[in-house]
C-alpha atoms as a PDB file:
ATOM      1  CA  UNK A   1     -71.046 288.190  45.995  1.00  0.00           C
ATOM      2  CA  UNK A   2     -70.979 291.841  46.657  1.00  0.00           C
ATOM      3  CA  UNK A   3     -70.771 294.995  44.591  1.00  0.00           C
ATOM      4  CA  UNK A   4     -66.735 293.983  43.864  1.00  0.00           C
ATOM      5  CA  UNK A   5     -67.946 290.543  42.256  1.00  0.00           C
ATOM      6  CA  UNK A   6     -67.798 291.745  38.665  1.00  0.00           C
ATOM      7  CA  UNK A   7     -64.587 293.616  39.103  1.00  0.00           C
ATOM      8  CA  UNK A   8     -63.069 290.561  40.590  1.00  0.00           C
ATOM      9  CA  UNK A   9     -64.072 288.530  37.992  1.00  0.00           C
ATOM     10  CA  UNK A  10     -62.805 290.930  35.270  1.00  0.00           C
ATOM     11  CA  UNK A  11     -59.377 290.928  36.816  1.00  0.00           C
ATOM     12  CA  UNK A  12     -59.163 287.358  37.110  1.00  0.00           C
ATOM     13  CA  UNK A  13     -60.518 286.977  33.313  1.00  0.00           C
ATOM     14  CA  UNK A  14     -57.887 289.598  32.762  1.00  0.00           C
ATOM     15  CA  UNK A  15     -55.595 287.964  34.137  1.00  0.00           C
ATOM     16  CA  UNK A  16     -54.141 290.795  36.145  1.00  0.00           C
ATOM     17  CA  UNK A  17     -51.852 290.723  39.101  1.00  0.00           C
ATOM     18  CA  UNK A  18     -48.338 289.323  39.261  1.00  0.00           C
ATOM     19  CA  UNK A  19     -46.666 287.012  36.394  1.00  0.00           C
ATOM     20  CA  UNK A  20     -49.884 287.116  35.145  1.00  0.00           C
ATOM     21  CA  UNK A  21     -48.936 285.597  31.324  1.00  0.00           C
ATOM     22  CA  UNK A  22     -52.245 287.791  29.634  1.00  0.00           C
ATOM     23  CA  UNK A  23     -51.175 290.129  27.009  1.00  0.00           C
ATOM     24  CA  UNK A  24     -54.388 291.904  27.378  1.00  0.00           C
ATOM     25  CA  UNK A  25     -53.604 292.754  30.875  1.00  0.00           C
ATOM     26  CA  UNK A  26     -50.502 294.868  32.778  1.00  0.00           C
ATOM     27  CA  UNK A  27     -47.683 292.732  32.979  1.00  0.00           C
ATOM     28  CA  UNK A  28     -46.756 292.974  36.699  1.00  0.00           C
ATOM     29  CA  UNK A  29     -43.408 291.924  38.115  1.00  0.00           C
ATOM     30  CA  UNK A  30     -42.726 290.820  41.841  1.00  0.00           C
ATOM     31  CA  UNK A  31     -41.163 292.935  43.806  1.00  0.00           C
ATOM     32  CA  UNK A  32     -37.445 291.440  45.385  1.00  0.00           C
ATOM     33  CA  UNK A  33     -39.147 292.101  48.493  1.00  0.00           C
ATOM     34  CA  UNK A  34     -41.981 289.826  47.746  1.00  0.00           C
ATOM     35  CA  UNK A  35     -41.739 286.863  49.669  1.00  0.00           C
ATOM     36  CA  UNK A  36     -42.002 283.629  48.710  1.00  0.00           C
ATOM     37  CA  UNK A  37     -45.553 283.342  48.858  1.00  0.00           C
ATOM     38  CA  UNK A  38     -48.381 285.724  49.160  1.00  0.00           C
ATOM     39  CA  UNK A  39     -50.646 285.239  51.826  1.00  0.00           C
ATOM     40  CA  UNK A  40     -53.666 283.425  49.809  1.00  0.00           C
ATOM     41  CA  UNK A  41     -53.314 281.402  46.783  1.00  0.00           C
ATOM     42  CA  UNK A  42     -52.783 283.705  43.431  1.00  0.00           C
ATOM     43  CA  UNK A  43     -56.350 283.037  41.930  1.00  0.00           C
ATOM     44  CA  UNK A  44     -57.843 283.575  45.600  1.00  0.00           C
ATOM     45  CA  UNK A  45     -56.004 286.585  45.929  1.00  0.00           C
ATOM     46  CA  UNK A  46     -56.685 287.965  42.583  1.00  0.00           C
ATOM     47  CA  UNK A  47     -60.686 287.222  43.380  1.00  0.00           C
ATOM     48  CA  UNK A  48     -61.136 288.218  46.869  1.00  0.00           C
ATOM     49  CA  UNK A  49     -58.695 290.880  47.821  1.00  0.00           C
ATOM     50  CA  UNK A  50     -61.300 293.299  47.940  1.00  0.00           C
ATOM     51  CA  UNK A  51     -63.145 291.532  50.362  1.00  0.00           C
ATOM     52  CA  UNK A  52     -59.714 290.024  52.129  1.00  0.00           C
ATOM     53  CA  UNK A  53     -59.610 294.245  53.051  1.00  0.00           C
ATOM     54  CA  UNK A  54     -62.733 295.207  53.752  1.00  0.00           C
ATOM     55  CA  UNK A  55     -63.027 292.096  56.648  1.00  0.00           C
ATOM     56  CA  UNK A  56     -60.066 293.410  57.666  1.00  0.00           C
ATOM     57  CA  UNK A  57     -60.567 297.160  57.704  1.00  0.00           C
ATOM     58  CA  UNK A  58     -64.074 296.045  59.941  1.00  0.00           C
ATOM     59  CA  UNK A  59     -61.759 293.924  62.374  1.00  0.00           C
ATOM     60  CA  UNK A  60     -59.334 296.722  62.529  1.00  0.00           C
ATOM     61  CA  UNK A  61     -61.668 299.807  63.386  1.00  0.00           C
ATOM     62  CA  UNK A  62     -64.440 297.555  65.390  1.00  0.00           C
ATOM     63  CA  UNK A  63     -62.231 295.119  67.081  1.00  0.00           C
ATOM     64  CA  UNK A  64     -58.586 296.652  67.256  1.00  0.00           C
ATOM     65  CA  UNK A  65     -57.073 294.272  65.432  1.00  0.00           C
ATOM     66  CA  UNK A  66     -53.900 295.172  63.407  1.00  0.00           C
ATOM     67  CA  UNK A  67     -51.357 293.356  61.248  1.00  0.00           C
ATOM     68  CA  UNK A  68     -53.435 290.510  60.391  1.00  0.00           C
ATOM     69  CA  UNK A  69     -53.140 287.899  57.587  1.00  0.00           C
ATOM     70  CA  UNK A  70     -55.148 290.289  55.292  1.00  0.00           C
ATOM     71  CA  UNK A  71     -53.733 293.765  56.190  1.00  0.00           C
ATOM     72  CA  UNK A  72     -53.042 296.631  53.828  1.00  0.00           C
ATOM     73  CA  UNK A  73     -49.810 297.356  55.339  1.00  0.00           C
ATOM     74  CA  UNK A  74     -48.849 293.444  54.543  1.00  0.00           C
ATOM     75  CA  UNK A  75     -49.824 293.887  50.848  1.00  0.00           C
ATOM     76  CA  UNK A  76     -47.919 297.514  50.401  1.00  0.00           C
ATOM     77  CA  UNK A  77     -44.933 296.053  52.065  1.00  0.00           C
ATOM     78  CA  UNK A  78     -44.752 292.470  50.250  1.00  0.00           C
ATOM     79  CA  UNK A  79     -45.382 294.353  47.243  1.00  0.00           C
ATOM     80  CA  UNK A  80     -43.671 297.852  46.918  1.00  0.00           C
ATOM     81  CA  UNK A  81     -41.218 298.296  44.220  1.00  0.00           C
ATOM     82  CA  UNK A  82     -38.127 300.456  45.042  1.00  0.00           C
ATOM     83  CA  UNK A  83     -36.042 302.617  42.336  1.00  0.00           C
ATOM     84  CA  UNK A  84     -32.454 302.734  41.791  1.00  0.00           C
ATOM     85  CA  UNK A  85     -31.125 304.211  44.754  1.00  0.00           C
ATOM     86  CA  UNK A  86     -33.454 301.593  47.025  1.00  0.00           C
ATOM     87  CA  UNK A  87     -36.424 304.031  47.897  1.00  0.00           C
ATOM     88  CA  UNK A  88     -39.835 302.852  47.977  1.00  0.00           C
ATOM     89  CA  UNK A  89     -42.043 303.354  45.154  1.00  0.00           C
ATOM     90  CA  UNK A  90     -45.671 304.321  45.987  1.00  0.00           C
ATOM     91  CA  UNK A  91     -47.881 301.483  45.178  1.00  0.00           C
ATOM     92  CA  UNK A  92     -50.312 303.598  44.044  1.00  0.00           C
ATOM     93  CA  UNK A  93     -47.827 305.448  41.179  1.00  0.00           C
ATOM     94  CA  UNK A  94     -48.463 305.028  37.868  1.00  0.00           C
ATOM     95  CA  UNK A  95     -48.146 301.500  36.368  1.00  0.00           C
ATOM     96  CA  UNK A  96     -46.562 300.381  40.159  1.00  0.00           C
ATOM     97  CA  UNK A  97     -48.387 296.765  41.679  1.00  0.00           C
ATOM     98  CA  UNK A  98     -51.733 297.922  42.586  1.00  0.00           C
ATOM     99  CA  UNK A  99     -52.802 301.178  40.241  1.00  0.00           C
ATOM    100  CA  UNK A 100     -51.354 299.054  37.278  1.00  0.00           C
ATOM    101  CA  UNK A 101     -55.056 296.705  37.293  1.00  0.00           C
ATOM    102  CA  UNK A 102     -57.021 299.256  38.827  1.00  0.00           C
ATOM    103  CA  UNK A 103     -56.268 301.602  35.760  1.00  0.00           C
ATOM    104  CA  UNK A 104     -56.185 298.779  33.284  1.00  0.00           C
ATOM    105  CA  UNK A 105     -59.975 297.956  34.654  1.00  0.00           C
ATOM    106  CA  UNK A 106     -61.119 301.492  35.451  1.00  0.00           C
ATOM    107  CA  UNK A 107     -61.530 300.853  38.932  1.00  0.00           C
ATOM    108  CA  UNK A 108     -60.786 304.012  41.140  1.00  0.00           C
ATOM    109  CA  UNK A 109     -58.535 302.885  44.516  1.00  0.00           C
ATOM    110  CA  UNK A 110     -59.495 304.964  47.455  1.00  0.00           C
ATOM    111  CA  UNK A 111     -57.224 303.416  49.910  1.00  0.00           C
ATOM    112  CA  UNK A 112     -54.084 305.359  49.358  1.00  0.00           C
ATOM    113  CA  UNK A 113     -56.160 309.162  50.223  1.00  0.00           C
ATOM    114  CA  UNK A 114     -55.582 307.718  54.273  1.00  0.00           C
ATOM    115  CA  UNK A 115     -53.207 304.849  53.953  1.00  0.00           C
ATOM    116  CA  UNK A 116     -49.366 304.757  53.526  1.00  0.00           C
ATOM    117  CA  UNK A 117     -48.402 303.926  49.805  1.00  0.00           C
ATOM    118  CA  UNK A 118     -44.751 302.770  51.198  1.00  0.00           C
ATOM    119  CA  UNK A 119     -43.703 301.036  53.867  1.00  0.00           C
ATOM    120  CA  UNK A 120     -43.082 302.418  56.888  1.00  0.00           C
END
């Protein structure tokens, strides 16, 4: 396991990410336009979407690969809350899908300084 392994354990124990049923943890609703599965299995997802990313990111910038199974833009678009008048909530706003575990955990997300934080 790499240096993620005990934060990925932490949020599983935690039981962080959506309709996760933990009181200790953020209680995280799915997004209406989540779809009707996410692209792993919740427990995998919850474990390895660090790593899911980083394979990714090296596929991305090495081989030119884009929109994958495991891409960022996937996740922020599957899972991007929108307000009353329909427009996208950053993913990385307070208590929104993503900062709501980081936070809980202390875990700092760097993603969001180059990526998108809504879809496009």
């Amino acid at each position: 396991m790499g240096k993620s392994a005990p934060i990925a354990v932490l949020l599983v124990a935690l039981g962080c990410g959506s309709g996760a049923a933990n009181a200790l943890g953020p209680q995280l609703e799915i997004p209406a336009s989540a779809g009707e599965q996410c692209v792993e299995p919740t427990p995998v997802i919850r474990r390895e979407h660090m790593r899911f990313l980083l394979h990714q990111r090296e596929r991305t910038v090495h081989e030119g690969v884009r929109g994958a199974r495991h891409s960022l833009v996937g996740c922020v678009s599957c899972h991007v809350n929108r307000d009353a008048s329909g427009t996208a909530i950053p993913i990385d706003a307070r208590g929104q899908f993503c900062e709501a575990c980081h936070a809980f955990v202390g875990v700092r997300m760097d993603c969001f300084g180059c990526h998108a934080t809504t879809p496009d």
